[in-house]
PDB file of N, CA and C in Angstrom:
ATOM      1  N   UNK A   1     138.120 120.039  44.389  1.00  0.00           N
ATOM      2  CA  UNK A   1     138.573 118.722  44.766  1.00  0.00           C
ATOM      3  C   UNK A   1     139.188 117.997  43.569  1.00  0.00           C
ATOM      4  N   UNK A   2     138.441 118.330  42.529  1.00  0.00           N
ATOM      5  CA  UNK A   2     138.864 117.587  41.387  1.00  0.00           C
ATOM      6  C   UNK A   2     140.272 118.151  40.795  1.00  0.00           C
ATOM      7  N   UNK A   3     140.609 119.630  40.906  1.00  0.00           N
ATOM      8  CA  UNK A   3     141.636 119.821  40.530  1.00  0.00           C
ATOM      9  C   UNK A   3     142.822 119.521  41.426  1.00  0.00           C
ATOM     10  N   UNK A   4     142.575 119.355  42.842  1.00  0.00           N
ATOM     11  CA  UNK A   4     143.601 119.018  43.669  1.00  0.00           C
ATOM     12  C   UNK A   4     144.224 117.191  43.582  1.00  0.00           C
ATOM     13  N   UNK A   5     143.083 116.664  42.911  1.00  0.00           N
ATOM     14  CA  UNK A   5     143.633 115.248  42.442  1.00  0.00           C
ATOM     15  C   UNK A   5     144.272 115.358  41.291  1.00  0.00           C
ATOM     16  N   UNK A   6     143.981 116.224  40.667  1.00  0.00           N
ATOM     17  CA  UNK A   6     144.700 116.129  38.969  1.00  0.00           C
ATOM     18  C   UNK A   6     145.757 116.573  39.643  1.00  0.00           C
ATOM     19  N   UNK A   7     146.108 117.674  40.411  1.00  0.00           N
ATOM     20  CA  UNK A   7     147.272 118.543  40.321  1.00  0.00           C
ATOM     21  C   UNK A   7     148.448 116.767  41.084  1.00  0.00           C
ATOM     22  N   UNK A   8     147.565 116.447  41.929  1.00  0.00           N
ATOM     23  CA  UNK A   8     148.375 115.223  42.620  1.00  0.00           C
ATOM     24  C   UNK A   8     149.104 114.035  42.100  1.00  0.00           C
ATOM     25  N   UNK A   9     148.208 113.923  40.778  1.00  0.00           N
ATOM     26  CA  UNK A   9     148.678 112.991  40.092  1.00  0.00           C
ATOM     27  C   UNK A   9     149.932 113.617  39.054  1.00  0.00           C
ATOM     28  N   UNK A  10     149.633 114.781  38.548  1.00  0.00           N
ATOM     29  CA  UNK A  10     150.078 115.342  37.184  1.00  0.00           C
ATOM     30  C   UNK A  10     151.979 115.830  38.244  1.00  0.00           C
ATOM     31  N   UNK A  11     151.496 115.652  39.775  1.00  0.00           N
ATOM     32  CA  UNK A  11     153.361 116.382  40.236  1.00  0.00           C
ATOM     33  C   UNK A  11     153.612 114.758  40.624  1.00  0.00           C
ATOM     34  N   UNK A  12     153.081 113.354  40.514  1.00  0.00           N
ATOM     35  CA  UNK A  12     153.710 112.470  40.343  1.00  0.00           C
ATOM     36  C   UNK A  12     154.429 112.058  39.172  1.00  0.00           C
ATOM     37  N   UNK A  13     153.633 112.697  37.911  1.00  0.00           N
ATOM     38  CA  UNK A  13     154.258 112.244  36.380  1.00  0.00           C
ATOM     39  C   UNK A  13     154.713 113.173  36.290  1.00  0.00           C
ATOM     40  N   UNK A  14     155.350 113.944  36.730  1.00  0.00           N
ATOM     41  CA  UNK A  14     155.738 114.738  35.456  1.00  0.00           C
ATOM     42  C   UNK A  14     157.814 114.719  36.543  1.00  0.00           C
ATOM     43  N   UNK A  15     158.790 114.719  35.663  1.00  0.00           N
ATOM     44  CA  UNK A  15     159.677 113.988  35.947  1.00  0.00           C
ATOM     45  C   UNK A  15     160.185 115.214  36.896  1.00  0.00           C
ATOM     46  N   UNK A  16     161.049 114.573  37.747  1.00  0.00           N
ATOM     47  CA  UNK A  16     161.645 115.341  38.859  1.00  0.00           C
ATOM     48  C   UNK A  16     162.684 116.471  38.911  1.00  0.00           C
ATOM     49  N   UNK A  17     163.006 117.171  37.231  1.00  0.00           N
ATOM     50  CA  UNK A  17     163.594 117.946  37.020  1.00  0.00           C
ATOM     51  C   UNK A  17     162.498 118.876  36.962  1.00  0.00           C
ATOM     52  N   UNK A  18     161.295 118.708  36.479  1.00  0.00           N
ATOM     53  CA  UNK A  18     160.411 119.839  36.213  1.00  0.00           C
ATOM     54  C   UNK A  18     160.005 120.169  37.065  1.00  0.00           C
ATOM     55  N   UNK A  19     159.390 119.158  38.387  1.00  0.00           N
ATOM     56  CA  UNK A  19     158.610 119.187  39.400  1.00  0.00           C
ATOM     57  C   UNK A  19     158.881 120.578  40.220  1.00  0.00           C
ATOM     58  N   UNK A  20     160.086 120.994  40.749  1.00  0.00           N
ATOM     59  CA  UNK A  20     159.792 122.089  41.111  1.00  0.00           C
ATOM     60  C   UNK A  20     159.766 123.299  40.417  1.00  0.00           C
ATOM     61  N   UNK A  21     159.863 123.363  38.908  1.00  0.00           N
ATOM     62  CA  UNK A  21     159.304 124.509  38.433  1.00  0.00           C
ATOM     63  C   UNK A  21     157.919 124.733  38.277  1.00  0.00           C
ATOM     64  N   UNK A  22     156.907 123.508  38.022  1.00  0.00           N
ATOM     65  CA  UNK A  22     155.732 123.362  38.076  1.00  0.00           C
ATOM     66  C   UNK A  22     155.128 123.649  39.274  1.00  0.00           C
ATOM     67  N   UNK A  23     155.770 123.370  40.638  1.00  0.00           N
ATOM     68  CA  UNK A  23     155.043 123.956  41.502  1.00  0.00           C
ATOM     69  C   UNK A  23     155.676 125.283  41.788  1.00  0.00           C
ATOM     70  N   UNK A  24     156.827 125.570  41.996  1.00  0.00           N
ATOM     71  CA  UNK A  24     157.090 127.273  41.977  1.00  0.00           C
ATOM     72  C   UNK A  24     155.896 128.280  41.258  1.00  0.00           C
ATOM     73  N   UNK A  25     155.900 127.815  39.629  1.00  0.00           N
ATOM     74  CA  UNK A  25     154.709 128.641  39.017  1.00  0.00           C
ATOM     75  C   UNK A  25     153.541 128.434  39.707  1.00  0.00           C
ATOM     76  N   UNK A  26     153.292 127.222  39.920  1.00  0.00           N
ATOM     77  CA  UNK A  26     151.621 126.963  40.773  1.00  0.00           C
ATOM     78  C   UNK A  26     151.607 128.096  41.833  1.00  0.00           C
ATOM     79  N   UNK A  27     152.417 127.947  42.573  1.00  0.00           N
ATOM     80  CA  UNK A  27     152.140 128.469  43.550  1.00  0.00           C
ATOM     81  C   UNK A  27     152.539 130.348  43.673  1.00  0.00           C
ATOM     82  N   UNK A  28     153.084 130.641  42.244  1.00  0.00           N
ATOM     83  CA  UNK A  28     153.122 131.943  42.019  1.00  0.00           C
ATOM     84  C   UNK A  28     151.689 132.922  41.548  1.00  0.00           C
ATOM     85  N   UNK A  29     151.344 131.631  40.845  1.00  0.00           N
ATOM     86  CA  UNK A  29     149.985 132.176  40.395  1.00  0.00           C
ATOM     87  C   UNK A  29     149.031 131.890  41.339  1.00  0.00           C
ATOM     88  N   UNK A  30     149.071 131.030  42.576  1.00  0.00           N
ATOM     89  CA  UNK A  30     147.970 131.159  43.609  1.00  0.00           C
ATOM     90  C   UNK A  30     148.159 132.804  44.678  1.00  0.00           C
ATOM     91  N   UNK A  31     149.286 133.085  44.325  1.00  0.00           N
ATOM     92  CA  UNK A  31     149.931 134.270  45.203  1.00  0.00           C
ATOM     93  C   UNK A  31     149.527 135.249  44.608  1.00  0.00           C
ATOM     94  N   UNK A  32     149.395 135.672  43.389  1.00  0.00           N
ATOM     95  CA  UNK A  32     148.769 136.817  42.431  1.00  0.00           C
ATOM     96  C   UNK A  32     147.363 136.393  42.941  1.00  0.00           C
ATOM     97  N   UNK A  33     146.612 135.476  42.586  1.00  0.00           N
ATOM     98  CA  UNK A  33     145.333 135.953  42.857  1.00  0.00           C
ATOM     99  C   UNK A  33     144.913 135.995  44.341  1.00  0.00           C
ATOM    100  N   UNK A  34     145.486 135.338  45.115  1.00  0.00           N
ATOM    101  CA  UNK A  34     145.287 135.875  46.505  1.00  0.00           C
ATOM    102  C   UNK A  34     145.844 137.225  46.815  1.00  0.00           C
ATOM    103  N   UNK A  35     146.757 137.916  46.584  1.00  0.00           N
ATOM    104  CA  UNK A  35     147.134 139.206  46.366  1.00  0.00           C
ATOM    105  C   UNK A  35     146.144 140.040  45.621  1.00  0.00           C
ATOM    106  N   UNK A  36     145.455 140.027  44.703  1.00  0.00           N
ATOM    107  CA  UNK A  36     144.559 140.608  44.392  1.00  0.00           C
ATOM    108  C   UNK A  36     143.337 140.280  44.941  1.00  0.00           C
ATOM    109  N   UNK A  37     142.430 139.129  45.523  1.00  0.00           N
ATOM    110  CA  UNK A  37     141.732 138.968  46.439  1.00  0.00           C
ATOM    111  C   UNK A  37     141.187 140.202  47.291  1.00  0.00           C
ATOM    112  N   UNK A  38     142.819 140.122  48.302  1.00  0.00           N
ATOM    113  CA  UNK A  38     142.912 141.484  49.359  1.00  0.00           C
ATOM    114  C   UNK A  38     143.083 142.469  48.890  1.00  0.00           C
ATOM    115  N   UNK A  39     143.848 142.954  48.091  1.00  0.00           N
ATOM    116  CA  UNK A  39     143.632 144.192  46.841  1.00  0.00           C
ATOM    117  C   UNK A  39     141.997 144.894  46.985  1.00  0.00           C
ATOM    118  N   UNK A  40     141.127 143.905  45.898  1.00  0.00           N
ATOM    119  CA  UNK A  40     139.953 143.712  46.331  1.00  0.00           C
ATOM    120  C   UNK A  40     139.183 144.140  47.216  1.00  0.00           C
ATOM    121  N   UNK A  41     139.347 143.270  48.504  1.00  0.00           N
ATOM    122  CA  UNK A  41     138.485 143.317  49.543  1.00  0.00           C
ATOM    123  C   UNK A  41     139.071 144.616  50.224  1.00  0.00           C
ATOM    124  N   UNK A  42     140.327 145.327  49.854  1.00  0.00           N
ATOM    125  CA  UNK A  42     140.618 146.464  50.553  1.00  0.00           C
ATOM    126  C   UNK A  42     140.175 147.766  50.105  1.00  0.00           C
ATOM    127  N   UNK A  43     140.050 147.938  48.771  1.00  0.00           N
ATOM    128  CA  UNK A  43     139.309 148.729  47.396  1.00  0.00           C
ATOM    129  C   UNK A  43     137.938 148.545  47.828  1.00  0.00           C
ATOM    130  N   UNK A  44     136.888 147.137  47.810  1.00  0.00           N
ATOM    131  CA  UNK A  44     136.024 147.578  47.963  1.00  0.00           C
ATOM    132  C   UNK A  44     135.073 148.095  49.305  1.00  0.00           C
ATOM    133  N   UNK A  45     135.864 148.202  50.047  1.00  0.00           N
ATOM    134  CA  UNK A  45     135.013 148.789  51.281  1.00  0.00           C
ATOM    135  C   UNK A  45     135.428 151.100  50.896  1.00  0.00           C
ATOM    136  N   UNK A  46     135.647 151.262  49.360  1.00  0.00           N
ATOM    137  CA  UNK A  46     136.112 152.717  49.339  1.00  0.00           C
ATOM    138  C   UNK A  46     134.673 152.696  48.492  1.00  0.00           C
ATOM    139  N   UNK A  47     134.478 154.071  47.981  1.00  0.00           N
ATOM    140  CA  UNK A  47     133.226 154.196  47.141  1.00  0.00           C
ATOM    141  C   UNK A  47     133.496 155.366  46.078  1.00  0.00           C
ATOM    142  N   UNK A  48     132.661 155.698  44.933  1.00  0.00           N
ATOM    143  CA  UNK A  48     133.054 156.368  43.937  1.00  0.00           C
ATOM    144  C   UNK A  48     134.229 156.513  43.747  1.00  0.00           C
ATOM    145  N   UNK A  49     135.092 157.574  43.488  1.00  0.00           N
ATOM    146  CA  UNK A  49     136.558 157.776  42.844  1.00  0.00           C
ATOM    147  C   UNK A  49     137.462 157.163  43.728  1.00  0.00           C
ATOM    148  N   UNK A  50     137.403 157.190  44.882  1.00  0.00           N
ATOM    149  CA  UNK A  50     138.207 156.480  45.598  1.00  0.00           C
ATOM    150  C   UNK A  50     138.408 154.925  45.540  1.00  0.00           C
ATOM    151  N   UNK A  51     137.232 154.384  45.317  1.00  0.00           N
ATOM    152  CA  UNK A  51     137.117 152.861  44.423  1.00  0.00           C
ATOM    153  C   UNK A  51     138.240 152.921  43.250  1.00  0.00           C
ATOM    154  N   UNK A  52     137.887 153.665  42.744  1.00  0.00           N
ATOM    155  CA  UNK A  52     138.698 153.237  41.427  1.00  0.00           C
ATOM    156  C   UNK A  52     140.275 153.620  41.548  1.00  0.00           C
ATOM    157  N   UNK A  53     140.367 154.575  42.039  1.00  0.00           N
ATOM    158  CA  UNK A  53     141.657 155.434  42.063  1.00  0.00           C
ATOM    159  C   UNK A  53     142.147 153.969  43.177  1.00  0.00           C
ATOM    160  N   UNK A  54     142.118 153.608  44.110  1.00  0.00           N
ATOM    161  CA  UNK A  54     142.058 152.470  45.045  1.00  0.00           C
ATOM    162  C   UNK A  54     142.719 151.355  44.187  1.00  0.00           C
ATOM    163  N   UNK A  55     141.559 150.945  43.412  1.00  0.00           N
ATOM    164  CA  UNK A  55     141.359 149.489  42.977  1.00  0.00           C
ATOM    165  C   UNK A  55     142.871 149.770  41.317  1.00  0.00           C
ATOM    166  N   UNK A  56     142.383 150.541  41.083  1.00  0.00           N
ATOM    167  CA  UNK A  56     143.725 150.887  39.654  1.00  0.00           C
ATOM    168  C   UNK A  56     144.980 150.953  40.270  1.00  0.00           C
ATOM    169  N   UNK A  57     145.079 151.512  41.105  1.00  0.00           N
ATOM    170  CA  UNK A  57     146.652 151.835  42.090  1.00  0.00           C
ATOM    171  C   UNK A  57     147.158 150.066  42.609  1.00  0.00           C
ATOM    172  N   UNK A  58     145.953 149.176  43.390  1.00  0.00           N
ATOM    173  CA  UNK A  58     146.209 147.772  43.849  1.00  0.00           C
ATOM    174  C   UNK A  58     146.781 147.237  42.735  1.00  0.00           C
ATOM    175  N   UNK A  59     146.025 146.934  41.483  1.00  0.00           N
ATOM    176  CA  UNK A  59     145.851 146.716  40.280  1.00  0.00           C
ATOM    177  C   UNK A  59     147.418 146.925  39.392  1.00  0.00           C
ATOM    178  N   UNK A  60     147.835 147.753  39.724  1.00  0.00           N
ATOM    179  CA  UNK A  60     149.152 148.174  39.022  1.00  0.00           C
ATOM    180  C   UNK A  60     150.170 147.585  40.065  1.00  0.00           C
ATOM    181  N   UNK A  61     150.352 147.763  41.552  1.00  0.00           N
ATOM    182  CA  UNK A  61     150.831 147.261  42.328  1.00  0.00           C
ATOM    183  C   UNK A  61     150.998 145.720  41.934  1.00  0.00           C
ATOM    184  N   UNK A  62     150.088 145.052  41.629  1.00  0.00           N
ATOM    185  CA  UNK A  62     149.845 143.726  41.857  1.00  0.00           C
ATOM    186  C   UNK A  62     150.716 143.234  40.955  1.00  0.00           C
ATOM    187  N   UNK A  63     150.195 143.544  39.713  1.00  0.00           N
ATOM    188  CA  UNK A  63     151.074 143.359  38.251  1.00  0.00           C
ATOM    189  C   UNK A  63     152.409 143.964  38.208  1.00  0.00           C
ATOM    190  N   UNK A  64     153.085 144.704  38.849  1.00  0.00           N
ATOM    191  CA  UNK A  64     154.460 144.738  39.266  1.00  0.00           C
ATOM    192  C   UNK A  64     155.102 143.736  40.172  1.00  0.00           C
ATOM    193  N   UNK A  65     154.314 143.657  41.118  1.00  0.00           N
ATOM    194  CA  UNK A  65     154.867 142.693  42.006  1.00  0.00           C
ATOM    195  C   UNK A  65     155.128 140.862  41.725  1.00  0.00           C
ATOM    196  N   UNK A  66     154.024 141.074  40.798  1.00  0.00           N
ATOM    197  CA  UNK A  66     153.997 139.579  40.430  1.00  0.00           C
ATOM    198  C   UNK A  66     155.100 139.635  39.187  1.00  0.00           C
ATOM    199  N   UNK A  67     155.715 140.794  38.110  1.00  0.00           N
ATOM    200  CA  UNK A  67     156.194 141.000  37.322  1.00  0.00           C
ATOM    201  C   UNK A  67     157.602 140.658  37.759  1.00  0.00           C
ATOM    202  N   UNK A  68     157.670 141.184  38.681  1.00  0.00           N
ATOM    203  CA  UNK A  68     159.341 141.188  39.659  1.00  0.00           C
ATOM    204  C   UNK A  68     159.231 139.896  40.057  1.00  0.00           C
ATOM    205  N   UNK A  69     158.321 139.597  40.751  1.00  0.00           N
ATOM    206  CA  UNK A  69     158.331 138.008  41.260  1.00  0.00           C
ATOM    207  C   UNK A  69     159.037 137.022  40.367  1.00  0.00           C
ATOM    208  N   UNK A  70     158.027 136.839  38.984  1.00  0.00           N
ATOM    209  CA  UNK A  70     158.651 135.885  37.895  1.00  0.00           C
ATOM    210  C   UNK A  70     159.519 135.943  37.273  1.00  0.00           C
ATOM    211  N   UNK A  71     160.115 137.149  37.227  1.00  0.00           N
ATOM    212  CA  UNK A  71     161.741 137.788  36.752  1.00  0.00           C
ATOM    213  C   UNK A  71     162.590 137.077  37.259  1.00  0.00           C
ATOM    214  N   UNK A  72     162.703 137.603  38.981  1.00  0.00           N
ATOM    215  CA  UNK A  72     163.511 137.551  39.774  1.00  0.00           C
ATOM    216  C   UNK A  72     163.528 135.839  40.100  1.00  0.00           C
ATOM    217  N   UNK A  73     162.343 135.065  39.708  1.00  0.00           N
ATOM    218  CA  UNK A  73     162.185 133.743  40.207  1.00  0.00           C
ATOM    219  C   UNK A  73     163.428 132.609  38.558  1.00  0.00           C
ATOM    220  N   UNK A  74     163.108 133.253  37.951  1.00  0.00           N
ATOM    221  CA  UNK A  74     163.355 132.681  36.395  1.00  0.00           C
ATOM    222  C   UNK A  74     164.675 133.267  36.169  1.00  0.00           C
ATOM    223  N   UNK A  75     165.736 134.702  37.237  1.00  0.00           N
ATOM    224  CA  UNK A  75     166.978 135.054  37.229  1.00  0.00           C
ATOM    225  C   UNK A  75     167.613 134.299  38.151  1.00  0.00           C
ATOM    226  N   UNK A  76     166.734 134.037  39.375  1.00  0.00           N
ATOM    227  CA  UNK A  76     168.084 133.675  40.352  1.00  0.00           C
ATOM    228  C   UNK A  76     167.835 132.001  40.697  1.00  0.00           C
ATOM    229  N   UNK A  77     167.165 131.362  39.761  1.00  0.00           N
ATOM    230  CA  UNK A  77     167.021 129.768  40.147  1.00  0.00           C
ATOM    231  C   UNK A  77     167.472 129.084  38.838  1.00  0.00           C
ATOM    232  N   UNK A  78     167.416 127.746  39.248  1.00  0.00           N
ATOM    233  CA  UNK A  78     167.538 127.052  37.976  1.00  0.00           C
ATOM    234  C   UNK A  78     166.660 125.963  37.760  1.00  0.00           C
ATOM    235  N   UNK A  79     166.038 126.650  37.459  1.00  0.00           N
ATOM    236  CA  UNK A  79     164.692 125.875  36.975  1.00  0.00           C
ATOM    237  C   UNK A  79     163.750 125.896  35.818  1.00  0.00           C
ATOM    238  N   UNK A  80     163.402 124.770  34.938  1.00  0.00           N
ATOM    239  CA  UNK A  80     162.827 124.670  33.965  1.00  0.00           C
ATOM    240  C   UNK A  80     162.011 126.013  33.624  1.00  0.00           C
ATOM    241  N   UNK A  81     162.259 126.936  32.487  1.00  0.00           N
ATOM    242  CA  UNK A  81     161.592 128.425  32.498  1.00  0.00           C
ATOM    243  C   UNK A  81     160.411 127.416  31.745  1.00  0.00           C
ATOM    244  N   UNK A  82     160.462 127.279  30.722  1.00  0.00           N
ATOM    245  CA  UNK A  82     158.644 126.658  30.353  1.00  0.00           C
ATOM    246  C   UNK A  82     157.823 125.758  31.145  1.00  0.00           C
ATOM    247  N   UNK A  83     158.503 124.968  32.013  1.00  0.00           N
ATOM    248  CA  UNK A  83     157.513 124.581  32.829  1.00  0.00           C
ATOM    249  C   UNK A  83     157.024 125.442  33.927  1.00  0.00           C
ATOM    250  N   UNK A  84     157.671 126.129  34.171  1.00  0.00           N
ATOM    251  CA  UNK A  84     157.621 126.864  35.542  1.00  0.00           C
ATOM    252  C   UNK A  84     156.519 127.984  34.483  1.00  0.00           C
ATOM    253  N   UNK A  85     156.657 128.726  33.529  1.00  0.00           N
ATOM    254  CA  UNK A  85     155.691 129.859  32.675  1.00  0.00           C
ATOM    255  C   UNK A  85     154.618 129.199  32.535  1.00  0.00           C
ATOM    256  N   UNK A  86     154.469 127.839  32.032  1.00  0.00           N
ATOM    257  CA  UNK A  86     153.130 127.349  31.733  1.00  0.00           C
ATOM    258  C   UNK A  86     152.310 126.952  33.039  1.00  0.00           C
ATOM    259  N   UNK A  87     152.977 126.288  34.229  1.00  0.00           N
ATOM    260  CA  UNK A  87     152.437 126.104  35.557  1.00  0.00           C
ATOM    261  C   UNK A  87     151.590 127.784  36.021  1.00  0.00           C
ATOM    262  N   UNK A  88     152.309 128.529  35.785  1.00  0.00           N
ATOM    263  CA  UNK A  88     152.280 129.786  36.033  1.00  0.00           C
ATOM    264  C   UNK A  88     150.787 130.221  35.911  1.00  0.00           C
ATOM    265  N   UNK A  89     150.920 130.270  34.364  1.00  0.00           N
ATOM    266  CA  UNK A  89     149.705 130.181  33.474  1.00  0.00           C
ATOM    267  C   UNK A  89     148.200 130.009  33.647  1.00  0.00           C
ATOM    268  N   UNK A  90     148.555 128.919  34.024  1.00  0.00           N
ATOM    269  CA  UNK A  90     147.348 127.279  34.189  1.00  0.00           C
ATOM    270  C   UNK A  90     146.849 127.803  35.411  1.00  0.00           C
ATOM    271  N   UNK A  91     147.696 127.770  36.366  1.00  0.00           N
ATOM    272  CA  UNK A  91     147.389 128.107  38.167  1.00  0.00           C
ATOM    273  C   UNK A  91     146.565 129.532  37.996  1.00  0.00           C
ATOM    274  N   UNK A  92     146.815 130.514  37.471  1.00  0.00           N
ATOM    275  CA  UNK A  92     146.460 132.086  37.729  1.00  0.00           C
ATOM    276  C   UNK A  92     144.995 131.812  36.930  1.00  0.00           C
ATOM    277  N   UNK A  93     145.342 131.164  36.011  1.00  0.00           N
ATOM    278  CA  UNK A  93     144.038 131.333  34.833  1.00  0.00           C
ATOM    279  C   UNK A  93     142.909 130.269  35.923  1.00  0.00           C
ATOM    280  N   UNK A  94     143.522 129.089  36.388  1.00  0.00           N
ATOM    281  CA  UNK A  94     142.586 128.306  36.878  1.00  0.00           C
ATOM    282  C   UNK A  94     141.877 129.312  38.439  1.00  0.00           C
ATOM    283  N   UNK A  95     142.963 129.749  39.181  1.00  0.00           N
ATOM    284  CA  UNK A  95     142.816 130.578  40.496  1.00  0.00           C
ATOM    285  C   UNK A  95     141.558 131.448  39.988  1.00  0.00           C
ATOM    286  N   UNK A  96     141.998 132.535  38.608  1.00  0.00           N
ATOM    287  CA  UNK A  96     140.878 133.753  39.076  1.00  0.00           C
ATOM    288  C   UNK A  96     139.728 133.440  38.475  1.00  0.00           C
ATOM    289  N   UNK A  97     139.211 132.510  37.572  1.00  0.00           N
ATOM    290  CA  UNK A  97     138.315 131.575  37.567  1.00  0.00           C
ATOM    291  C   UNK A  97     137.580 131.703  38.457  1.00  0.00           C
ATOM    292  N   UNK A  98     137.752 130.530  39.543  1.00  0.00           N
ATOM    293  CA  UNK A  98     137.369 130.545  40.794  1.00  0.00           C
ATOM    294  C   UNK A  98     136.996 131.021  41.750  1.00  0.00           C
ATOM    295  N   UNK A  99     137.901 132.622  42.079  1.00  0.00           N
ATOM    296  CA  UNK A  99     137.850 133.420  42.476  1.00  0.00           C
ATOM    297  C   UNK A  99     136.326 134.391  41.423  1.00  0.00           C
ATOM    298  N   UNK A 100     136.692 134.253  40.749  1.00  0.00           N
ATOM    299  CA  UNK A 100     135.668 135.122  40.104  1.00  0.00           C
ATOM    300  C   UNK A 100     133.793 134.404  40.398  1.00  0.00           C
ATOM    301  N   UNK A 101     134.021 132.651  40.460  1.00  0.00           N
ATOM    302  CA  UNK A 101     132.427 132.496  40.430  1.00  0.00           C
ATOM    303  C   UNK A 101     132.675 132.687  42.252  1.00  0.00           C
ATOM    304  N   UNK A 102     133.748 132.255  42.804  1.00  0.00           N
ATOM    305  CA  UNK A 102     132.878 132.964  43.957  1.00  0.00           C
ATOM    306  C   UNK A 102     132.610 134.173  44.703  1.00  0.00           C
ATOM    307  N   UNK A 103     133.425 135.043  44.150  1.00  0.00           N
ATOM    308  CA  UNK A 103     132.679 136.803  43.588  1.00  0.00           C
ATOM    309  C   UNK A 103     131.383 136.581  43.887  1.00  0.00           C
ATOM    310  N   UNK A 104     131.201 136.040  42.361  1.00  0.00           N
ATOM    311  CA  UNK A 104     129.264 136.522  41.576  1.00  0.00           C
ATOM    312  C   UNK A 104     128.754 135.562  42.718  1.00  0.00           C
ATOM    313  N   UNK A 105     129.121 134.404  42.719  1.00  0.00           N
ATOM    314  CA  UNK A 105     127.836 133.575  44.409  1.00  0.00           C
ATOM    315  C   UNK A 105     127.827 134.806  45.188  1.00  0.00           C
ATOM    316  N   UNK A 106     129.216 135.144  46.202  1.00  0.00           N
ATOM    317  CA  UNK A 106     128.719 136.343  46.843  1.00  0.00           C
ATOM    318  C   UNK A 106     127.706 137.267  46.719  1.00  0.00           C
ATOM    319  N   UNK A 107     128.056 138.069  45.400  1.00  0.00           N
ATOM    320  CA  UNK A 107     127.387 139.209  45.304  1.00  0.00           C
ATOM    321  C   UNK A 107     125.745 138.938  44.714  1.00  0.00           C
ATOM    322  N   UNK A 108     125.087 137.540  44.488  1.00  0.00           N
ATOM    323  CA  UNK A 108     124.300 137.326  44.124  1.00  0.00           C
ATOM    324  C   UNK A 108     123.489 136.801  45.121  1.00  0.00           C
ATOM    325  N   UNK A 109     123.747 136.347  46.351  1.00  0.00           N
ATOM    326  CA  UNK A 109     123.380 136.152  47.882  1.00  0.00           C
ATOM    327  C   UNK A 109     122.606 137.159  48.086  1.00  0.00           C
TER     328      UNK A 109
END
């Protein structure tokens, strides 16, 4: 909750040339970790080698896709590249965070 007010306030200040590179990245980096999420949840219903061989294959997938994503997002637009890299950043780092404590709640249930 608290970050959805910061994020609310911080795409009122911040000036209207940046604004949509800041949310393009936001919302690139909510797409990587929801992409890996299902990655995830698709890997772990496999067991021994197939887990891994699974989860390394998603894993490489993911990081290409998101690789091409920010390429292709930062070649064919025109939009602030450091705001849009640091939004990027912030969002993925803040996303798998999150994703990660509610992992361990899960798996600690």
């Amino acid at each position: 909750m608290a970050y959805a007010v910061f994020s609310l306030i911080l795409a009122y200040s911040i000036p209207e040339v940046s604004i949509y590179s800041w949310v393009t990245g936001h919302l690139l980096g909510l797409f990587a970790v929801l992409f890996h999420l299902l990655s995830s949840s698709y890997s772990g219903k496999k067991s021994g080698k197939k887990f891994l061989k699974t989860y390394f294959w998603s894993l490489f997938l993911r990081f290409l896709v998101v690789c091409i994503l920010f390429a292709l997002i930062i070649i064919w637009t025109n939009i602030e590249e450091i705001s849009f890299t640091f939004s990027f950043v912030i969002s993925y780092l803040y996303h798998s965070v999150i994703e990660v404590v509610l992992l361990n709640k899960k798996l600690s249930d």
